[in-house]
C-alpha atoms as a PDB file:
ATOM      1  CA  UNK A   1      15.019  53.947 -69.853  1.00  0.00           C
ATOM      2  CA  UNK A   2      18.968  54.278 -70.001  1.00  0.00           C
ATOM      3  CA  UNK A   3      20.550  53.556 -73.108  1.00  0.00           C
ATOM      4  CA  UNK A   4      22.699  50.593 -71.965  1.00  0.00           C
ATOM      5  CA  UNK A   5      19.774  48.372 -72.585  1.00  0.00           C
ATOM      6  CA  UNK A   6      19.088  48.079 -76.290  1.00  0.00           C
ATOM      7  CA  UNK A   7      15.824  45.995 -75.600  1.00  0.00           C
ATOM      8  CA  UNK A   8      13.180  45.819 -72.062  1.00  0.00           C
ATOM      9  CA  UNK A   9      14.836  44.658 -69.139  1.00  0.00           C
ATOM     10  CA  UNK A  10      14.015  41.562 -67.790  1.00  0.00           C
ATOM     11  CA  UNK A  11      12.208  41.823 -64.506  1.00  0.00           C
ATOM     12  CA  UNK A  12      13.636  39.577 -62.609  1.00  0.00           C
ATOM     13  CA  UNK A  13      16.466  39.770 -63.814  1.00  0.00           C
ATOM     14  CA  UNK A  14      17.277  36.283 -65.692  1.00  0.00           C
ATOM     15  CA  UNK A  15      21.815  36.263 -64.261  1.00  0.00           C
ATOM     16  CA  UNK A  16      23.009  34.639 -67.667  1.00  0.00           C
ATOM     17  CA  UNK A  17      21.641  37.510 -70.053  1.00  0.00           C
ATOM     18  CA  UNK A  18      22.719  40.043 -67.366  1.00  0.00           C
ATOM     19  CA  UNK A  19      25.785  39.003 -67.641  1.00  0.00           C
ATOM     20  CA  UNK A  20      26.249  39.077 -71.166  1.00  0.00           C
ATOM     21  CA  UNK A  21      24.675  42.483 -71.424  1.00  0.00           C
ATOM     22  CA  UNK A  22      27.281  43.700 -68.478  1.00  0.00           C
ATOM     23  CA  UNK A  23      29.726  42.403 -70.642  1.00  0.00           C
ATOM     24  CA  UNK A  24      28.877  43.953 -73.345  1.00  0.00           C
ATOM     25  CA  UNK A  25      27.941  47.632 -71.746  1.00  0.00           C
ATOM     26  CA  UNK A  26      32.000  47.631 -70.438  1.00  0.00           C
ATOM     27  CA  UNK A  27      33.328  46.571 -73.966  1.00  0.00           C
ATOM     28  CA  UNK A  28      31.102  49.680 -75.465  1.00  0.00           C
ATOM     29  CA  UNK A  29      32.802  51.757 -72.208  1.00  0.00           C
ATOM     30  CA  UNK A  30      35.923  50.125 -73.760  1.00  0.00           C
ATOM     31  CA  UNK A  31      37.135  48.835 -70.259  1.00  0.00           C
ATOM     32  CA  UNK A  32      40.637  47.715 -70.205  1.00  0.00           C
ATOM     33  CA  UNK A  33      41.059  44.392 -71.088  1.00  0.00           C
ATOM     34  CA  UNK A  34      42.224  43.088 -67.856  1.00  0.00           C
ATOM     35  CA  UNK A  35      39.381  44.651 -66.459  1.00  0.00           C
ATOM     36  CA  UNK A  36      36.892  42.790 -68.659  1.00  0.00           C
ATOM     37  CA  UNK A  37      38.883  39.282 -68.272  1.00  0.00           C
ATOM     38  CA  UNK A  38      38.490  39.644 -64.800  1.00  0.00           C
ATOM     39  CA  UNK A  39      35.205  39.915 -64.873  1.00  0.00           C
ATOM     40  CA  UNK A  40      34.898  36.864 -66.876  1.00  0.00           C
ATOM     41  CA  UNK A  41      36.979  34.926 -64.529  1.00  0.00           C
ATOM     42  CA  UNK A  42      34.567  36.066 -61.456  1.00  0.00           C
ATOM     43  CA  UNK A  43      31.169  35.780 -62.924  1.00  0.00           C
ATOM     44  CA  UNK A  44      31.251  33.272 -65.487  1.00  0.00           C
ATOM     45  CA  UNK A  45      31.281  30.114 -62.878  1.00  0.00           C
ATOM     46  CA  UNK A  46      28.793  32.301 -60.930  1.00  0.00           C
ATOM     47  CA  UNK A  47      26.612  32.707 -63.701  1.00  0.00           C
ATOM     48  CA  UNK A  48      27.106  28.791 -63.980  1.00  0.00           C
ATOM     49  CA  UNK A  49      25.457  28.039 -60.797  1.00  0.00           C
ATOM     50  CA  UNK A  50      22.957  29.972 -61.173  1.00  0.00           C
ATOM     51  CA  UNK A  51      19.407  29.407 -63.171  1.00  0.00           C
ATOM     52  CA  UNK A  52      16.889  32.666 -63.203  1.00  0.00           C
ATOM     53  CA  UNK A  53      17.956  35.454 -60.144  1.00  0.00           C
ATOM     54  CA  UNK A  54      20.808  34.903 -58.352  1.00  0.00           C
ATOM     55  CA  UNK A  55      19.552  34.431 -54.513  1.00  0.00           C
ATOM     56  CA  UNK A  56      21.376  35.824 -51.361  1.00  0.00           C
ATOM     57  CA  UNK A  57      21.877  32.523 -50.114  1.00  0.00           C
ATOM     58  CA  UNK A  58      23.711  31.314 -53.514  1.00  0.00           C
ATOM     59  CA  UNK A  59      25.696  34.225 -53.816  1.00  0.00           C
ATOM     60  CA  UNK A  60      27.343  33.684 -50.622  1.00  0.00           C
ATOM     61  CA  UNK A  61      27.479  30.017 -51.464  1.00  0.00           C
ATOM     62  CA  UNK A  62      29.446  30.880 -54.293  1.00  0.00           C
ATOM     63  CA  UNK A  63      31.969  33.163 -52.934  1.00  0.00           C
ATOM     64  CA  UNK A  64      32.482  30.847 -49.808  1.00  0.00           C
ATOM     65  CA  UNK A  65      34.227  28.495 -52.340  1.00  0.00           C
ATOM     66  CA  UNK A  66      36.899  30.831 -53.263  1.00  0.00           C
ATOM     67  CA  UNK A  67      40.664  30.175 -51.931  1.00  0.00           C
ATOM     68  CA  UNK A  68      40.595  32.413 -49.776  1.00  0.00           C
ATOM     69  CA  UNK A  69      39.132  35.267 -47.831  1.00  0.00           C
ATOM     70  CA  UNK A  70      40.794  38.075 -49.978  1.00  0.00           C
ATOM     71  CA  UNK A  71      39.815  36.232 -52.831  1.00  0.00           C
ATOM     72  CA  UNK A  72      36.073  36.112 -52.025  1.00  0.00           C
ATOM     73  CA  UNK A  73      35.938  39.578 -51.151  1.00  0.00           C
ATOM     74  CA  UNK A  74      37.078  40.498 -54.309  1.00  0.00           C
ATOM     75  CA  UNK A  75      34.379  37.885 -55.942  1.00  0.00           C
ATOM     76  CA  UNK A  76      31.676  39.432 -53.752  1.00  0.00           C
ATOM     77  CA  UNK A  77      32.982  42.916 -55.119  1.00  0.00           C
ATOM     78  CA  UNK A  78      32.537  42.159 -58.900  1.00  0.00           C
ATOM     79  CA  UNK A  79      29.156  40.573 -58.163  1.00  0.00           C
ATOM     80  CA  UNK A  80      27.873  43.362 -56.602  1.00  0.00           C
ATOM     81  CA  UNK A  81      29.257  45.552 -59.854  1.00  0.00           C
ATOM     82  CA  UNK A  82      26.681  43.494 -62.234  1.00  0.00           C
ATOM     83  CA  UNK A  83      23.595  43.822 -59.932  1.00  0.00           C
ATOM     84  CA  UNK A  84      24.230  47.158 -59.099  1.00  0.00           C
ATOM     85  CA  UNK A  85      24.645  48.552 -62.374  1.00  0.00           C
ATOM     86  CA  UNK A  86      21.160  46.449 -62.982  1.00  0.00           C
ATOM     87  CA  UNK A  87      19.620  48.193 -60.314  1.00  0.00           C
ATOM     88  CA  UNK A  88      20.676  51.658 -61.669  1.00  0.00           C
ATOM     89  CA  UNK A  89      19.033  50.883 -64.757  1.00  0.00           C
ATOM     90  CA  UNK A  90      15.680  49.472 -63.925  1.00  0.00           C
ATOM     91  CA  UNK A  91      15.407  50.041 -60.172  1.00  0.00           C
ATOM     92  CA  UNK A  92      15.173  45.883 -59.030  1.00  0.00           C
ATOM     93  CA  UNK A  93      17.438  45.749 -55.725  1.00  0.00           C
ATOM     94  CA  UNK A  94      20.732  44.113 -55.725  1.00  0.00           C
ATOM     95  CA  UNK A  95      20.417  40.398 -54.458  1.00  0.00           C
ATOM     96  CA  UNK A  96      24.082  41.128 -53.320  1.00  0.00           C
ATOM     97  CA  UNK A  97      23.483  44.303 -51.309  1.00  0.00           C
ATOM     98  CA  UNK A  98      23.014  41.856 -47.901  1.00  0.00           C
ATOM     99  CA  UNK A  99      25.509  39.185 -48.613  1.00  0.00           C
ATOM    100  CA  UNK A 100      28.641  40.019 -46.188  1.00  0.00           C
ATOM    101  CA  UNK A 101      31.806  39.390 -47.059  1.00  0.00           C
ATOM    102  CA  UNK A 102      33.830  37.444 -45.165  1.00  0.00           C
ATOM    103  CA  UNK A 103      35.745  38.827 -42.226  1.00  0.00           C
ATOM    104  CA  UNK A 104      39.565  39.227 -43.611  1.00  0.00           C
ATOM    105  CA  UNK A 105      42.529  38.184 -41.487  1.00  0.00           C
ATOM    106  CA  UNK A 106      45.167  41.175 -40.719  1.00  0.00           C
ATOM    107  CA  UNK A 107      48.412  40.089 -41.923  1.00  0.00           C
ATOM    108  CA  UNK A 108      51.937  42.153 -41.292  1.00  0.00           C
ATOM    109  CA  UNK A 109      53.252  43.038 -44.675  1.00  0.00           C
ATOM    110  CA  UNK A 110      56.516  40.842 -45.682  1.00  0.00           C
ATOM    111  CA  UNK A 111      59.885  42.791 -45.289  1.00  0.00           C
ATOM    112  CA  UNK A 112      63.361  41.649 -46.841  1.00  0.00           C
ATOM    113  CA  UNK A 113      66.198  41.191 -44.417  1.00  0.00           C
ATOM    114  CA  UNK A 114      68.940  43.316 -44.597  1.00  0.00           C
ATOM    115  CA  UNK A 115      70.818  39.638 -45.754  1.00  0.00           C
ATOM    116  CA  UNK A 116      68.092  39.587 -48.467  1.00  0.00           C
ATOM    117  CA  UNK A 117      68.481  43.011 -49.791  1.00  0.00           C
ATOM    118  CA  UNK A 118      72.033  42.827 -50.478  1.00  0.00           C
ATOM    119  CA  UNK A 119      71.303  39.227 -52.536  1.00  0.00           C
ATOM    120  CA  UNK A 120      69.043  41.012 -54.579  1.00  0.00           C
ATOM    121  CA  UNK A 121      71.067  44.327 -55.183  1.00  0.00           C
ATOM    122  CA  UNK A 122      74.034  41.438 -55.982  1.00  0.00           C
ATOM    123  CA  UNK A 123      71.634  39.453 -58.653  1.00  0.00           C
ATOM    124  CA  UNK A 124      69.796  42.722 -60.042  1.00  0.00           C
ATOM    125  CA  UNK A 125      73.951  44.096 -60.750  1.00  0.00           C
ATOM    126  CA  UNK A 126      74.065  41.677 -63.503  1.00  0.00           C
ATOM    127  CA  UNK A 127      71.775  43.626 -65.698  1.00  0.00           C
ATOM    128  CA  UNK A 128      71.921  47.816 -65.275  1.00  0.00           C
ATOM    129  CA  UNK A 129      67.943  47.823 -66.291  1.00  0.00           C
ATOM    130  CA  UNK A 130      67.442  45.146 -63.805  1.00  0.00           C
ATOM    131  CA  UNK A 131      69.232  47.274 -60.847  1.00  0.00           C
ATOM    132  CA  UNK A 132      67.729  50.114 -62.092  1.00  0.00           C
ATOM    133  CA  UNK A 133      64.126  48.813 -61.339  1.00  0.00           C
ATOM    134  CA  UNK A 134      65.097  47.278 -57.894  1.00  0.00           C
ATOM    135  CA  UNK A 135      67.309  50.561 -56.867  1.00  0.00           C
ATOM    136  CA  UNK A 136      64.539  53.166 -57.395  1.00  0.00           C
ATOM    137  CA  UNK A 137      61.821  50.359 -55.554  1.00  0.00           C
ATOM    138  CA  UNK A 138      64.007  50.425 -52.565  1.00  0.00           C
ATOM    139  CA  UNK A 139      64.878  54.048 -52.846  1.00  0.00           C
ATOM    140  CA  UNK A 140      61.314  54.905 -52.887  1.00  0.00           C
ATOM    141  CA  UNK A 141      58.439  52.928 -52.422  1.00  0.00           C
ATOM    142  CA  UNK A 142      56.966  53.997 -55.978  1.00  0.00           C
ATOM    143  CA  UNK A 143      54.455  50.948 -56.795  1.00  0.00           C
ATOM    144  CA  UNK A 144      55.706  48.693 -60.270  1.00  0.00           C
ATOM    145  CA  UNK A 145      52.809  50.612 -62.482  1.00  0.00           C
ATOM    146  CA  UNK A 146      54.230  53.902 -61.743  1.00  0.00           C
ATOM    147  CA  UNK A 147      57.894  52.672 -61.904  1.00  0.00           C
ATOM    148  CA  UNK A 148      56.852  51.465 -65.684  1.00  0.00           C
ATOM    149  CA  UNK A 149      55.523  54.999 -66.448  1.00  0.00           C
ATOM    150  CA  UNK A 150      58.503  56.984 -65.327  1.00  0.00           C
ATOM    151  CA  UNK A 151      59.524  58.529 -67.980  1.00  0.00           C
ATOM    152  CA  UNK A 152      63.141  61.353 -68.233  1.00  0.00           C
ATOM    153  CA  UNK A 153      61.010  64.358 -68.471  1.00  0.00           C
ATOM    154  CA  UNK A 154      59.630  63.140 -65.062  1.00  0.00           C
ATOM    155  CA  UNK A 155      63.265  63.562 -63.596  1.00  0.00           C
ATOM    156  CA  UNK A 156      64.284  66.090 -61.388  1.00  0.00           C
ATOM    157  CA  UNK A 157      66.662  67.428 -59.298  1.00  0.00           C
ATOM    158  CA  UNK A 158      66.082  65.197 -56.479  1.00  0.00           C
ATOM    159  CA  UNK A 159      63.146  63.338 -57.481  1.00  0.00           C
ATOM    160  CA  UNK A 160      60.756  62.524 -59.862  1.00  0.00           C
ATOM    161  CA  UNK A 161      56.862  63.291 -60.616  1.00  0.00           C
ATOM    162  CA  UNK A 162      55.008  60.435 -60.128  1.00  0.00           C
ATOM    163  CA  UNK A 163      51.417  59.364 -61.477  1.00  0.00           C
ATOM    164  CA  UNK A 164      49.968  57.141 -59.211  1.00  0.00           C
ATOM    165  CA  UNK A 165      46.649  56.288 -57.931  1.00  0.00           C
ATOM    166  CA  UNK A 166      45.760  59.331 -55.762  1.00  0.00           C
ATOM    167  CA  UNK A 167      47.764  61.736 -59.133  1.00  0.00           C
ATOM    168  CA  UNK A 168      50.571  63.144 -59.182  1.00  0.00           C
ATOM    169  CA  UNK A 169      53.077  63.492 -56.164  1.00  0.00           C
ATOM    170  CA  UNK A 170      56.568  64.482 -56.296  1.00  0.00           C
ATOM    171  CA  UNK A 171      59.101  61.583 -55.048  1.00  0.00           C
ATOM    172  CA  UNK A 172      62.381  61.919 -53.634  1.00  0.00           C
ATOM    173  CA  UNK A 173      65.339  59.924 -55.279  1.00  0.00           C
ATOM    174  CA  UNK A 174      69.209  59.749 -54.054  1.00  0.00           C
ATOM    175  CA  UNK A 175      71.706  59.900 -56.148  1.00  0.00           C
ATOM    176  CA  UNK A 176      72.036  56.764 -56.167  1.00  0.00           C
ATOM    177  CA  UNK A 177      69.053  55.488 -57.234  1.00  0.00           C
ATOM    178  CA  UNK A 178      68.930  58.970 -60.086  1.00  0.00           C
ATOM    179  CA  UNK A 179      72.154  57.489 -61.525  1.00  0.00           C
ATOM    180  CA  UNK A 180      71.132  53.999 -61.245  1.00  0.00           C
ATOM    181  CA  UNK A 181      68.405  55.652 -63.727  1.00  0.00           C
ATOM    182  CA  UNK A 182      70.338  57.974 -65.699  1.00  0.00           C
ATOM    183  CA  UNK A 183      72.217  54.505 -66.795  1.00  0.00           C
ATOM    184  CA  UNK A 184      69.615  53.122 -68.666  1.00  0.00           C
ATOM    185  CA  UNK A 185      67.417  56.461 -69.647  1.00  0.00           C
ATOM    186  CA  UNK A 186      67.047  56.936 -73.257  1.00  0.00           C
ATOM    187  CA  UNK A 187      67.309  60.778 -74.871  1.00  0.00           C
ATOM    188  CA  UNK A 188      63.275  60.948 -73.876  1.00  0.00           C
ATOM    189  CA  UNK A 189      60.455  59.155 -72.830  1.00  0.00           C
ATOM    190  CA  UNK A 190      59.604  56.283 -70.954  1.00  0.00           C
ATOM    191  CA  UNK A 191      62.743  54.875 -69.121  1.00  0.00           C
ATOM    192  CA  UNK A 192      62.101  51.417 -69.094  1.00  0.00           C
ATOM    193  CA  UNK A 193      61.787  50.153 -72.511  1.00  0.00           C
ATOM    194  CA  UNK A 194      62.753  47.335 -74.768  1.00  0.00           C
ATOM    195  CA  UNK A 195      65.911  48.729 -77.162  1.00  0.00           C
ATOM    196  CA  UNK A 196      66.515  47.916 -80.698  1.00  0.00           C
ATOM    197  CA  UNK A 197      69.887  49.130 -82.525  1.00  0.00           C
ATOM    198  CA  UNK A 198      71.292  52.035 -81.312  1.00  0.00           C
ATOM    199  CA  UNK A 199      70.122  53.957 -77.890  1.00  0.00           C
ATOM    200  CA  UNK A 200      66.833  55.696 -77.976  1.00  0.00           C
ATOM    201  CA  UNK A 201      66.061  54.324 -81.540  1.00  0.00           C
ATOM    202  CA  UNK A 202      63.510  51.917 -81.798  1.00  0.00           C
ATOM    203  CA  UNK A 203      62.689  51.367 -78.127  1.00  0.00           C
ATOM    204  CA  UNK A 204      59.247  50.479 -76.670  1.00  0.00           C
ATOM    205  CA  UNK A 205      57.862  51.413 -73.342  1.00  0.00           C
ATOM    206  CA  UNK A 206      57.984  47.931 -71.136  1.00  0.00           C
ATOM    207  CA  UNK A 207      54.803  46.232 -70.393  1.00  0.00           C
ATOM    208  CA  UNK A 208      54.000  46.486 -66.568  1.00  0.00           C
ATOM    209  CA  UNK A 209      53.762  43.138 -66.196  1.00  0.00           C
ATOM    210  CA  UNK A 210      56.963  42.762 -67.814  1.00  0.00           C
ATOM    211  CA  UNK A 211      58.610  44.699 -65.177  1.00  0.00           C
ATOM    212  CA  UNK A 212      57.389  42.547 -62.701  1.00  0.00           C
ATOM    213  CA  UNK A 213      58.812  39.628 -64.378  1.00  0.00           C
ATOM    214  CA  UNK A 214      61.930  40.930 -64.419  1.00  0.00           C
ATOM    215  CA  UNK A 215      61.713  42.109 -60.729  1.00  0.00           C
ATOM    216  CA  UNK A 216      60.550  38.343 -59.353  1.00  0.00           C
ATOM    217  CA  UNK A 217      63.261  36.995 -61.204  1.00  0.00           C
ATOM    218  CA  UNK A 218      65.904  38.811 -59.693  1.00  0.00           C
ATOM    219  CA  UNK A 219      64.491  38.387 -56.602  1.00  0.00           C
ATOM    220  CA  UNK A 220      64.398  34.111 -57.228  1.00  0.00           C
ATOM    221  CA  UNK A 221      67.855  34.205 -58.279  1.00  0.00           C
ATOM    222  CA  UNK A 222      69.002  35.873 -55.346  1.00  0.00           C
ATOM    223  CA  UNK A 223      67.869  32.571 -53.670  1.00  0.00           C
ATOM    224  CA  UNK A 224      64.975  34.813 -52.203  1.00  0.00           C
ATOM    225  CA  UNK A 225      61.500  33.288 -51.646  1.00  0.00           C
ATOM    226  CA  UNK A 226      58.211  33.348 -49.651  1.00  0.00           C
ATOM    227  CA  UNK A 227      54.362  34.371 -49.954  1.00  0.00           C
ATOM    228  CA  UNK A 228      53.944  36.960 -52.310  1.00  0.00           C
ATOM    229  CA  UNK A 229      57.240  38.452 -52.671  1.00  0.00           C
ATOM    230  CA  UNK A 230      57.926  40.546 -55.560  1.00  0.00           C
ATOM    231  CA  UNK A 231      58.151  44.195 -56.209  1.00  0.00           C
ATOM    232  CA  UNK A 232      55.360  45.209 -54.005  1.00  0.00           C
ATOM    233  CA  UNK A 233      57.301  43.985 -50.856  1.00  0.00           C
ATOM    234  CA  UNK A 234      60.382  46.468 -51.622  1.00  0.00           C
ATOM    235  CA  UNK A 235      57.257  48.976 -51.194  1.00  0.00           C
ATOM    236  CA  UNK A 236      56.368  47.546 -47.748  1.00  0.00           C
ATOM    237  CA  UNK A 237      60.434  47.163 -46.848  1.00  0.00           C
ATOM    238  CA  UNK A 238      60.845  51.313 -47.871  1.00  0.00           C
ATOM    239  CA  UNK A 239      57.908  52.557 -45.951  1.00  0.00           C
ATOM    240  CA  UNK A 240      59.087  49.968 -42.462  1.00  0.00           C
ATOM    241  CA  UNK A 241      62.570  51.085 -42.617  1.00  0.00           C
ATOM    242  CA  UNK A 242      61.688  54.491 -43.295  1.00  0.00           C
ATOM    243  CA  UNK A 243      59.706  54.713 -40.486  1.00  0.00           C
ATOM    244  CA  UNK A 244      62.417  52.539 -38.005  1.00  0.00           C
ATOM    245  CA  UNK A 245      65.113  55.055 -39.217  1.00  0.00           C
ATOM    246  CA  UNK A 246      62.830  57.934 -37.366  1.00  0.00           C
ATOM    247  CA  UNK A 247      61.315  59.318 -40.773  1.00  0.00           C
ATOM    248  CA  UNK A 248      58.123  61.515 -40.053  1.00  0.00           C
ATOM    249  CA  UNK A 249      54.660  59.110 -41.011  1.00  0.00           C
ATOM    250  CA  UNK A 250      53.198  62.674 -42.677  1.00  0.00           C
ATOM    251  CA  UNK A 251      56.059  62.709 -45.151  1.00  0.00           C
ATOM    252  CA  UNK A 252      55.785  58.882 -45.980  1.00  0.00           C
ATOM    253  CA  UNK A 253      52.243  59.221 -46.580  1.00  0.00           C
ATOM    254  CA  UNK A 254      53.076  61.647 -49.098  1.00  0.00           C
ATOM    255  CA  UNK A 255      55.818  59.616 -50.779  1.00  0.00           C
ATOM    256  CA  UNK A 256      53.827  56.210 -50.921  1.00  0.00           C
ATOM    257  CA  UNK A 257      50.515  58.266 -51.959  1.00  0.00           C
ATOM    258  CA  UNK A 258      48.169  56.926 -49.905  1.00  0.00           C
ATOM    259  CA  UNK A 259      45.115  58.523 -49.431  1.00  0.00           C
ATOM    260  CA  UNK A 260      44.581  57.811 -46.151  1.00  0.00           C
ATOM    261  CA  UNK A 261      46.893  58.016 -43.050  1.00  0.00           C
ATOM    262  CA  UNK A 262      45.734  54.745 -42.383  1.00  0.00           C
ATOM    263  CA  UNK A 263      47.106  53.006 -44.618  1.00  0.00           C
ATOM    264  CA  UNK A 264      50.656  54.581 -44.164  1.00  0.00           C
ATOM    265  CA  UNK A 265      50.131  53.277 -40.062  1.00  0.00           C
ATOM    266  CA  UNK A 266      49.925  49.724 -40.650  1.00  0.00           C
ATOM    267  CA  UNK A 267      53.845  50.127 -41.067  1.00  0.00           C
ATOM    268  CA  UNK A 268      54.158  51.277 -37.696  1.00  0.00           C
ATOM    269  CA  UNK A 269      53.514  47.439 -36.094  1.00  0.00           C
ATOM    270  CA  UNK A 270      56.812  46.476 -38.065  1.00  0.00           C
ATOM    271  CA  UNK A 271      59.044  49.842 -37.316  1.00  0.00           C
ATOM    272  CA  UNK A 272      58.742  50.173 -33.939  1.00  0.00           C
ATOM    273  CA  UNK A 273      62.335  48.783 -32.190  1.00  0.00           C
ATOM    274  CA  UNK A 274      61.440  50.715 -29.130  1.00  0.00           C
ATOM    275  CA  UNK A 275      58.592  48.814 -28.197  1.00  0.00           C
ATOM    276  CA  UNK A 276      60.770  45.606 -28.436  1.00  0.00           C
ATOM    277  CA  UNK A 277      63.473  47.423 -26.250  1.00  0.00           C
ATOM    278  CA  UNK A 278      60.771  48.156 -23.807  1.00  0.00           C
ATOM    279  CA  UNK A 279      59.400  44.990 -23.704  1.00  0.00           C
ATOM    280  CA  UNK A 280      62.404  43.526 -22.972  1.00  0.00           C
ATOM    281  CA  UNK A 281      62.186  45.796 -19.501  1.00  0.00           C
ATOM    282  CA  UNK A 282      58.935  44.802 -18.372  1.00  0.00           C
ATOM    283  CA  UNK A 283      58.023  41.463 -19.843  1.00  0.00           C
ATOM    284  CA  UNK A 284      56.419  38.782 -16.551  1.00  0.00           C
ATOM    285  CA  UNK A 285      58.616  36.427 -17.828  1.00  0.00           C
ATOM    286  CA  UNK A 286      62.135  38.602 -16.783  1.00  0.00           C
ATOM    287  CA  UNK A 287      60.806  39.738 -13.530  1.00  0.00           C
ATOM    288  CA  UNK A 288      59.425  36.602 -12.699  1.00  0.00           C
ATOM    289  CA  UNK A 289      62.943  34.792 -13.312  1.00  0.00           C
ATOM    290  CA  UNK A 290      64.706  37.626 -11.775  1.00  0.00           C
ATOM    291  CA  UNK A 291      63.028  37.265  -8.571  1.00  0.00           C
ATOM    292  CA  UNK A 292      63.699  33.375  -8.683  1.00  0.00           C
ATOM    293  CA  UNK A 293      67.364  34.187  -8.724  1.00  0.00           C
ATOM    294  CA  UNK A 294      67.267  36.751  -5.994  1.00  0.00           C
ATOM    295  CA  UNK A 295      65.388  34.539  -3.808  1.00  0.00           C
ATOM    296  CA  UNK A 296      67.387  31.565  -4.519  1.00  0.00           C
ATOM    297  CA  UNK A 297      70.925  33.973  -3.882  1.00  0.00           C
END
């Protein structure tokens, strides 16, 4: 019997205590805590509905009330954590395993407008950490966790070493977005940090999700606005205009770190101006109107 079960397992599996015990097996595997919270935001109001073992049929019940598709995928995904890590330990099949998660709309990535970029480049000028941040998103793509990492021993001559998801990966920066950096960098260590006194002394690597407030509010004050915009979309605007300004999709995939090509092509429906220019040719609508006129003439 595995040692994440202090006592016998219930067979079936009773969905309150496995919960707990899940609970309690990630705070032993000292899981971050936004990890855990998550959890507890997921499978708390599912344990709720549920009395005894969790059924197919009220799994999927469950996840159909979430706000949206995205959302219950995600659901479905941390359910399916708790009974599978139950079925590793005593063998009882995941009630989960045949739910199917609902089918997930593609939608095209939001881009800022060249108008939109120079707002935000005007509001972020007010504040050199601010400009900083939104320079070196533009510049390259780099995702806000690995922004909040970057630290002055990561600087190099034309780039930076990056720790991402996929590891390490060498970035390009121009000198733009370097000095943009060099601005605010301290004598060592992380570059974005709270300061205290004189520079360097007393500073504390920024918080993520600090960043990201920051970021958002630059982008509100520069009158900016829509679903989901915030640092992520300067990650999505990089990799479409890099791609429209003939960069190589290879190369990209390197700089965004993406594990998989595929990921990298879903900029190509946004960075394609030929295919509009082409369209323009052969479109019914065109021919159809210029054969009106001719016949008309």
């Amino acid at each position: 019997m595995s040692a994440d079960y202090p006592t016998m397992p219930l067979q079936p599996a009773h969905t309150a205590e496995l919960y707990a015990r899940f609970l309690a097996r990630g705070r032993a595997l000292r899981l971050s805590p936004n990890t855990l919270d998550w959890y507890r935001y997921v499978l708390g109001p599912f344990v709720a509905t549920v009395t005894g073992r969790a059924t197919p049929a009220e799994i999927a019940a469950y996840i159909a009330t979430a706000p949206s598709a995205e959302s219950a995928r995600n659901w479905l995904r941390a359910i399916r954590a708790l009974y599978a890590w139950h079925e590793r330990q005593t063998g009882e099949p995941s009630p989960a395993r045949s739910v199917e998660p609902p089918r997930q709309r593609r939608v095209l990535p939001r881009v800022f407008s060249d108008g939109e970029l120079r707002l935000i480049l005007a509001s972020a000028e007010r504040d050199p950490l601010n400009y900083a941040a939104v320079a070196v998103l533009l510049d390259t793509g780099m995702r806000i966790g690995e922004l909040a990492s970057l630290t002055v021993e990561a600087l190099e001559a034309g780039g930076a070493l990056v720790s991402g998801k996929t590891g390490q990966r060498r970035v390009p920066l121009t000198p733009a977005a370097l000095q943009a950096l060099m601005r605010i960098a301290p004598l060592g260590g992380p570059i974005f940090t709270w300061r205290h006194g004189r520079r360097g002394l007393g500073a504390r690597p920024m918080a993520v999700r600090t960043l990201t407030h920051r970021v958002r509010a630059v982008i509100a004050e520069a009158g900016v606005s829509g679903r989901k915009v915030g640092p992520h979309t300067f990650r999505h605007t990089f990799a479409t205009l890099y791609l429209r300004g003939g960069g190589d999709i290879y190369r990209l995939q390197r700089i965004l770190g993406h594990s998989s090509i595929h990921q990298t092509m879903a900029y190509l429906h946004l960075s394609d101006p030929e295919a509009f220019a082409e369209h323009a040719k052969l479109s019914p609508l065109v021919h159809a109107l210029r054969n009106s006129r001719s016949a008309s003439a």
